[in-house]
N, C-alpha and C. Protein backbone atom coordinates (compact mmCIF):
# COMPACT_ATOMS: atom_id res chain seq x y z
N UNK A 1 105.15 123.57 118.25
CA UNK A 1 106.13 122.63 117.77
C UNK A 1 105.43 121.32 117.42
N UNK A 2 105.72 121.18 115.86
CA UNK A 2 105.01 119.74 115.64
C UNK A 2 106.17 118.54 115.96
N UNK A 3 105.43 117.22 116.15
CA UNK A 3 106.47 115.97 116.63
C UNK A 3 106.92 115.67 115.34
N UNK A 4 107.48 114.81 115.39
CA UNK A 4 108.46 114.29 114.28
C UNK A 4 107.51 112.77 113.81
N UNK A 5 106.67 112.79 112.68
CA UNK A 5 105.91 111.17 112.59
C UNK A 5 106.69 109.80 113.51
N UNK A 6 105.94 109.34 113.81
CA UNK A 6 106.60 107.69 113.91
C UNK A 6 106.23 106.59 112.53
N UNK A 7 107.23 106.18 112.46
CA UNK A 7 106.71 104.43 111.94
C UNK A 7 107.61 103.42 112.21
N UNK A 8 106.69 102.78 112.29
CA UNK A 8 107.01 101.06 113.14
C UNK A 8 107.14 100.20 112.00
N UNK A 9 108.22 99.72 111.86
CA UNK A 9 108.52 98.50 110.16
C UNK A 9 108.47 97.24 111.48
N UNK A 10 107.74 96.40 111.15
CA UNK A 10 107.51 94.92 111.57
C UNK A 10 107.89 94.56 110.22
N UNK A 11 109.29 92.85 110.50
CA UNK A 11 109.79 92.39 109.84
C UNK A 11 110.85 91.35 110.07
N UNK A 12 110.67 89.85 109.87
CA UNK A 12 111.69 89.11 110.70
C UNK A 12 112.84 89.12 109.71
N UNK A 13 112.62 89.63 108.70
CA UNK A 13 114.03 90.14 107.41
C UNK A 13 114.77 91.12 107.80
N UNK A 14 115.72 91.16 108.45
CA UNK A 14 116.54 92.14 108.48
C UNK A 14 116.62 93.05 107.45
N UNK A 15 117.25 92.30 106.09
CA UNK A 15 118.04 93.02 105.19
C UNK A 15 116.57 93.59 104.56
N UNK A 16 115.39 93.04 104.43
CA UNK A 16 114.08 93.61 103.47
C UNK A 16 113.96 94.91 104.48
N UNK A 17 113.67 94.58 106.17
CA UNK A 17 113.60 96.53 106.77
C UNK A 17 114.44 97.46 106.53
N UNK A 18 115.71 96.91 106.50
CA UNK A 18 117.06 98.17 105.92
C UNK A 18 116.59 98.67 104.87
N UNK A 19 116.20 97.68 103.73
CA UNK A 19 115.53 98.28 101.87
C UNK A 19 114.54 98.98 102.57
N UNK A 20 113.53 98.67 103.47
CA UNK A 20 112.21 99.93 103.36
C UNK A 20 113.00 101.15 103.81
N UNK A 21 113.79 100.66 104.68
CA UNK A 21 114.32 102.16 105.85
C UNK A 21 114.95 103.05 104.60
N UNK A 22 116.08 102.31 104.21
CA UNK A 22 116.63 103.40 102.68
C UNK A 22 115.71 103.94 102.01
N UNK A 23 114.56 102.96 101.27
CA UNK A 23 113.71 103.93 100.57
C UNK A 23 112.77 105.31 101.24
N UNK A 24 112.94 104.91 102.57
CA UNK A 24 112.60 106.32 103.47
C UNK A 24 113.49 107.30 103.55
N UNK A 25 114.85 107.28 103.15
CA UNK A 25 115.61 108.00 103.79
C UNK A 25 115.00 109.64 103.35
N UNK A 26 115.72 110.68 104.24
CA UNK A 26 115.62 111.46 103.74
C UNK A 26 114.12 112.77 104.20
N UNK A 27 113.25 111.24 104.61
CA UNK A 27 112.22 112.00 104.96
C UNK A 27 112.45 112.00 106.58
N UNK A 28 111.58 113.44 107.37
CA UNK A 28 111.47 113.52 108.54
C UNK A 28 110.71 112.98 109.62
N UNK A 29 111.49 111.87 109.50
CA UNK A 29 110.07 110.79 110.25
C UNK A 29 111.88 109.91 111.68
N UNK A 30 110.46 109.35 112.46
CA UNK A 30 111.29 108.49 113.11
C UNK A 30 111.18 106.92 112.87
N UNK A 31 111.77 106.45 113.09
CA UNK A 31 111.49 104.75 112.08
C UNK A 31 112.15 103.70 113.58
N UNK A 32 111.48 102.82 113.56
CA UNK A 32 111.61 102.02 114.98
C UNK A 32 111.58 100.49 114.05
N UNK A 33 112.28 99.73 114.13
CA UNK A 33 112.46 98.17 113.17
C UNK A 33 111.73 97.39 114.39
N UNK A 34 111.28 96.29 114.23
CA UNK A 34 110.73 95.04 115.16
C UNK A 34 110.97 93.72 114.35
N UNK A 35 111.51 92.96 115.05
CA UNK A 35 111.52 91.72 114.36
C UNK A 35 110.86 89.83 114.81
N UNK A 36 109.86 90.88 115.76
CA UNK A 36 108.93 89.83 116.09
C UNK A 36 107.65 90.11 116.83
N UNK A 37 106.71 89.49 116.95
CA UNK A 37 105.41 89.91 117.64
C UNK A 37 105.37 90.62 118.76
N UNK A 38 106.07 89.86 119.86
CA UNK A 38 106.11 89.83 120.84
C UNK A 38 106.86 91.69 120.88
N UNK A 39 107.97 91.90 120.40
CA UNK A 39 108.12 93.39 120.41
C UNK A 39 107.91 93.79 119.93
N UNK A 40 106.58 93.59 118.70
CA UNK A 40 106.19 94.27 118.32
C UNK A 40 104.44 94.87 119.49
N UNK A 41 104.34 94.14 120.34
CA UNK A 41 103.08 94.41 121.14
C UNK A 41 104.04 95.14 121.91
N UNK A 42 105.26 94.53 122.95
CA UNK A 42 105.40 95.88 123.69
C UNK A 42 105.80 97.15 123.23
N UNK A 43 106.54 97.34 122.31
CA UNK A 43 106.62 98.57 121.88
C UNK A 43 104.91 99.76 121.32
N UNK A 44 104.26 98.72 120.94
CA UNK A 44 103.11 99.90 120.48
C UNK A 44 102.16 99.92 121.77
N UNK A 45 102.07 99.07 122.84
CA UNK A 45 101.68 99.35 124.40
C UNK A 45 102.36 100.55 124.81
N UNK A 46 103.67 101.14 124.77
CA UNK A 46 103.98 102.25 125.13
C UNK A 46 104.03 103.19 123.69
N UNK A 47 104.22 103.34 123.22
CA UNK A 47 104.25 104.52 122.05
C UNK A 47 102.92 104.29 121.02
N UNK A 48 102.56 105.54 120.05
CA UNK A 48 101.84 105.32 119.26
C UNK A 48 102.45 105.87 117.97
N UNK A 49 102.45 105.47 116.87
CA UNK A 49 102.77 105.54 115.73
C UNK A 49 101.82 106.14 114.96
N UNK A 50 102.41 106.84 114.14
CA UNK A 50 101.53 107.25 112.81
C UNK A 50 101.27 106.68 111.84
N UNK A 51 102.24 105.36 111.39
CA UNK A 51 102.09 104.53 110.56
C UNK A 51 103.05 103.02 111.13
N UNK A 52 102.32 102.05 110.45
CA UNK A 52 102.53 100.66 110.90
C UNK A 52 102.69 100.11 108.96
N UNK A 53 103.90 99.18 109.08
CA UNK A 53 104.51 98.75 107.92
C UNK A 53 104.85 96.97 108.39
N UNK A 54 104.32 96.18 108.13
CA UNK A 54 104.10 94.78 108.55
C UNK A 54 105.04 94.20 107.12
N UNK A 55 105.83 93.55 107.31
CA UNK A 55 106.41 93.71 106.16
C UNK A 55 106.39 91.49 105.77
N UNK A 56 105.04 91.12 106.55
CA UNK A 56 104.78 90.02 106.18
C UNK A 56 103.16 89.79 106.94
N UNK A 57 102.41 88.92 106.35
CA UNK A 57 101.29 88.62 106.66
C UNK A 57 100.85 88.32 108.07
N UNK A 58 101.44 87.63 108.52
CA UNK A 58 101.37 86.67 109.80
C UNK A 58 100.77 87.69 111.29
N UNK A 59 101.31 88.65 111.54
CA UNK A 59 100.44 89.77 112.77
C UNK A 59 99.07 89.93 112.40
N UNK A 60 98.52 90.12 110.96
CA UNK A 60 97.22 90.38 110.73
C UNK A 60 96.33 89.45 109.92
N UNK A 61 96.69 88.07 110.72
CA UNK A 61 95.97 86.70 109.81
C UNK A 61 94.32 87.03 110.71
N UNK A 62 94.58 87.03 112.01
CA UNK A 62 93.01 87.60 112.46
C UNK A 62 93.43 88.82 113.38
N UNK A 63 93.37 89.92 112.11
CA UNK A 63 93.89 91.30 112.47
C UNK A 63 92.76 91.86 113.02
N UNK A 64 91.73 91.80 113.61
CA UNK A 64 90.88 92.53 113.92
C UNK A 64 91.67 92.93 115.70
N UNK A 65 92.18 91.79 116.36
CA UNK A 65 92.53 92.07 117.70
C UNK A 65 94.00 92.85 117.19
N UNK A 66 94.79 92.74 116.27
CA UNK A 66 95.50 93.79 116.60
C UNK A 66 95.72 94.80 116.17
N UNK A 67 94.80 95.17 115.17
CA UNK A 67 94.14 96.30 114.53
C UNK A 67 93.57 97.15 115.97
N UNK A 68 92.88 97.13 116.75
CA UNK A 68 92.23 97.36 118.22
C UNK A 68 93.15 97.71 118.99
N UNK A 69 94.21 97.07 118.91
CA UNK A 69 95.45 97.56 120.11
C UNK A 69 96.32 98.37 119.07
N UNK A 70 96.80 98.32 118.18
CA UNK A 70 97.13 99.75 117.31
C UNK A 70 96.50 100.93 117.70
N UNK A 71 95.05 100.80 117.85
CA UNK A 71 94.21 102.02 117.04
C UNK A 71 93.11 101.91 118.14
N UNK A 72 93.93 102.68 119.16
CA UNK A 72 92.64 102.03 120.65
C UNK A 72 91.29 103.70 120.75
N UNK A 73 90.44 102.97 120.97
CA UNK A 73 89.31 103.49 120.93
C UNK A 73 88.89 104.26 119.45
N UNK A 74 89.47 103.42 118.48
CA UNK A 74 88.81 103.96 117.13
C UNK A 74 89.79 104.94 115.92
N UNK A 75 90.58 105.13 116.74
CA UNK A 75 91.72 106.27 116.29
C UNK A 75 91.42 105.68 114.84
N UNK A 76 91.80 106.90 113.53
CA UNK A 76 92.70 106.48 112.46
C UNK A 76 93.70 105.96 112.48
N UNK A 77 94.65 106.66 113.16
CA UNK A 77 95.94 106.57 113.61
C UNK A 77 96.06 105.08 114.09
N UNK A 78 97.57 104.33 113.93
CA UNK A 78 98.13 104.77 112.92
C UNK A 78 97.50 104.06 111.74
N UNK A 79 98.01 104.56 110.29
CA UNK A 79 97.81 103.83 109.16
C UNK A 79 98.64 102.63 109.32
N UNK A 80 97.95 101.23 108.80
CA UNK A 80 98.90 100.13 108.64
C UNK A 80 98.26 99.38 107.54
N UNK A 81 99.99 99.37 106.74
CA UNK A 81 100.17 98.92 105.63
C UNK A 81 101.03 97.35 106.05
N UNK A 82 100.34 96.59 105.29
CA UNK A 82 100.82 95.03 104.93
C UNK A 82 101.59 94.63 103.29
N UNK A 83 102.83 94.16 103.48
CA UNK A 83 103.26 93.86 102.58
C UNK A 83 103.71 92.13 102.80
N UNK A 84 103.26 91.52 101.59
CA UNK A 84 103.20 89.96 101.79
C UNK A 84 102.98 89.60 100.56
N UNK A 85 103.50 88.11 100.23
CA UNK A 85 103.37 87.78 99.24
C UNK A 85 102.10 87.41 98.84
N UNK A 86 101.67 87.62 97.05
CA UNK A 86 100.63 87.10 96.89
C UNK A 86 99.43 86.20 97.65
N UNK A 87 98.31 86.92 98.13
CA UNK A 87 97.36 86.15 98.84
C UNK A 87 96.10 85.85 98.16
N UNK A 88 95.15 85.61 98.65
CA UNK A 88 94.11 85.29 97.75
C UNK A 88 93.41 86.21 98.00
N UNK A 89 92.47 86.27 97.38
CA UNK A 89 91.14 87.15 97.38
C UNK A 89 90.66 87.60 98.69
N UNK A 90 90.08 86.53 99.49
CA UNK A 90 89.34 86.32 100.37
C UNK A 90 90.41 87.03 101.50
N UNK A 91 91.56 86.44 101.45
CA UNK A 91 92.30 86.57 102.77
C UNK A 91 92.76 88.10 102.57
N UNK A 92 93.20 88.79 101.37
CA UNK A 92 92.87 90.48 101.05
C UNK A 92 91.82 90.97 101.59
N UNK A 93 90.75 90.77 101.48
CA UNK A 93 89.75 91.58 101.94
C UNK A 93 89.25 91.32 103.37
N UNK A 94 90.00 90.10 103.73
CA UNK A 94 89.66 89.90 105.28
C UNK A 94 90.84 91.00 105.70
N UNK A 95 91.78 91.38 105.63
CA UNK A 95 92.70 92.29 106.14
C UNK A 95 92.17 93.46 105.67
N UNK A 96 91.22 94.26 105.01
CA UNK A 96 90.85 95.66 104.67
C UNK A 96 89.57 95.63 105.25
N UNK A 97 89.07 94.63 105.36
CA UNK A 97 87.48 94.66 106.01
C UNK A 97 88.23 94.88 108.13
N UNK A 98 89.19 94.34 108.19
CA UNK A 98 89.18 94.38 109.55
C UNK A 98 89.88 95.41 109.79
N UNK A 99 90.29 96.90 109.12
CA UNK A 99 90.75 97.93 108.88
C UNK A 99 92.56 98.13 108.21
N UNK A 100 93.40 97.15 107.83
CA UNK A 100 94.23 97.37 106.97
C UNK A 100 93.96 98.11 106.36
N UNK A 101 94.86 99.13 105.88
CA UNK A 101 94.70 100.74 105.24
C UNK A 101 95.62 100.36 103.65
N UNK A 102 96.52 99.18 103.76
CA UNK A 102 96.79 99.58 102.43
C UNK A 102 97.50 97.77 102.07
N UNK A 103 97.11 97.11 101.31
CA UNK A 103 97.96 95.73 101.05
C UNK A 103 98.49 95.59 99.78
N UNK A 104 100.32 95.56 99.66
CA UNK A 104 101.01 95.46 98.40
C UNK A 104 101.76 93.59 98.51
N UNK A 105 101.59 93.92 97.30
CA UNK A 105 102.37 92.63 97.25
C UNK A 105 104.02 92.98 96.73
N UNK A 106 104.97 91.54 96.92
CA UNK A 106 106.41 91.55 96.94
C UNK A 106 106.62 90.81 95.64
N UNK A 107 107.46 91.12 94.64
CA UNK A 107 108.14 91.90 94.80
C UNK A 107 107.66 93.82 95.13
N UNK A 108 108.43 93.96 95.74
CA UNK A 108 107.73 95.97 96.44
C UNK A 108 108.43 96.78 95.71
N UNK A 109 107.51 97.53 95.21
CA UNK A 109 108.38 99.16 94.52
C UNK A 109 108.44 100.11 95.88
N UNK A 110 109.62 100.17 95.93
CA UNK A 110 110.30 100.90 96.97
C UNK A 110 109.64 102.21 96.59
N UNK A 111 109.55 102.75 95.71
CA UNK A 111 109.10 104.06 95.72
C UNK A 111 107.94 104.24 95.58
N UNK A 112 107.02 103.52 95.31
CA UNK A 112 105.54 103.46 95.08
C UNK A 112 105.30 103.30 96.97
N UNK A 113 105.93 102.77 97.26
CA UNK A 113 105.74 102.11 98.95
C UNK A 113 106.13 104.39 99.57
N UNK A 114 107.59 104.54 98.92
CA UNK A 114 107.72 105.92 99.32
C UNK A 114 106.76 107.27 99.32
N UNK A 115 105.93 106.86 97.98
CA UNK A 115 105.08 107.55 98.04
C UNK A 115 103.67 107.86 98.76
N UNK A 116 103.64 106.15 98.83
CA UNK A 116 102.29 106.08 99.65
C UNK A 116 102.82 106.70 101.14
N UNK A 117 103.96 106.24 101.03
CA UNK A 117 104.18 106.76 102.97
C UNK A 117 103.87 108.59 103.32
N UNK A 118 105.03 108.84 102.22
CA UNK A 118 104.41 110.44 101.95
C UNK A 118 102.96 111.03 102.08
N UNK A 119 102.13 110.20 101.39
CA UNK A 119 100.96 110.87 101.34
C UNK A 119 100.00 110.83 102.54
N UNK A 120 100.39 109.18 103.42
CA UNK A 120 100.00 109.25 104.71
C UNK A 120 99.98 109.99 105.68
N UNK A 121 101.75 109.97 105.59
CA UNK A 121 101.75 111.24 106.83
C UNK A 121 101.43 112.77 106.53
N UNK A 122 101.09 113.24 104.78
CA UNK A 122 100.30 114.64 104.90
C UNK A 122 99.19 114.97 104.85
N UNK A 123 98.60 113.25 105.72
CA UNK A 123 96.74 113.36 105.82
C UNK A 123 96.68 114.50 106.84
């Protein structure tokens, strides 16, 4: 018996996690909303996710420490994707150099976002 994926949407927007959650619908996944740091650490202290959806910059400004507690002792697992408005250069590649797996900018194609999720979870 395989588990059912997790993903974790971090997001202090209500109404922007409902838009990701809809553009998920449908698929067989479990989806857990957070709308602040603080639950967003205790919740991934007890569970682990298959994918992480940050749906603003601010958790991974010096993502290397929580890139580490995501993804303890090296795991792939989970993938985490950052969505945030236009950043610069530098501050992009400081989030993929410290292992960010995928950074879009807003406005978000809901289905481009759907697809990438798809293809994650049939790594």
């Amino acid at each position: 018996m395989t588990s059912v994926p997790r993903i974790l949407i971090l997001s202090s927007d209500e109404l922007l996690a409902e838009l990701v959650c809809t553009s998920l619908a449908g698929l067989e996944v479990e989806i857990r909303l957070v709308s602040d740091r603080a639950s967003f650490e205790r919740l991934t202290e007890r569970q682990v996710f298959d994918l992480v959806i940050a749906l603003h910059l601010r958790p991974f400004c010096c993502g290397a420490e929580v890139i580490g507690r995501l993804r303890p002792r090296r795991l792939r697992r989970p993938e985490i994707y950052v969505v945030s408005w236009q950043q610069s250069e530098q501050a992009v590649l400081g989030l993929l150099e410290c292992g960010v797996d995928q950074y879009m900018t807003f406005p978000l194609n809901l289905m481009r976002l759907r697809g990438k999720v798809i293809g994650a979870l049939n790594r």
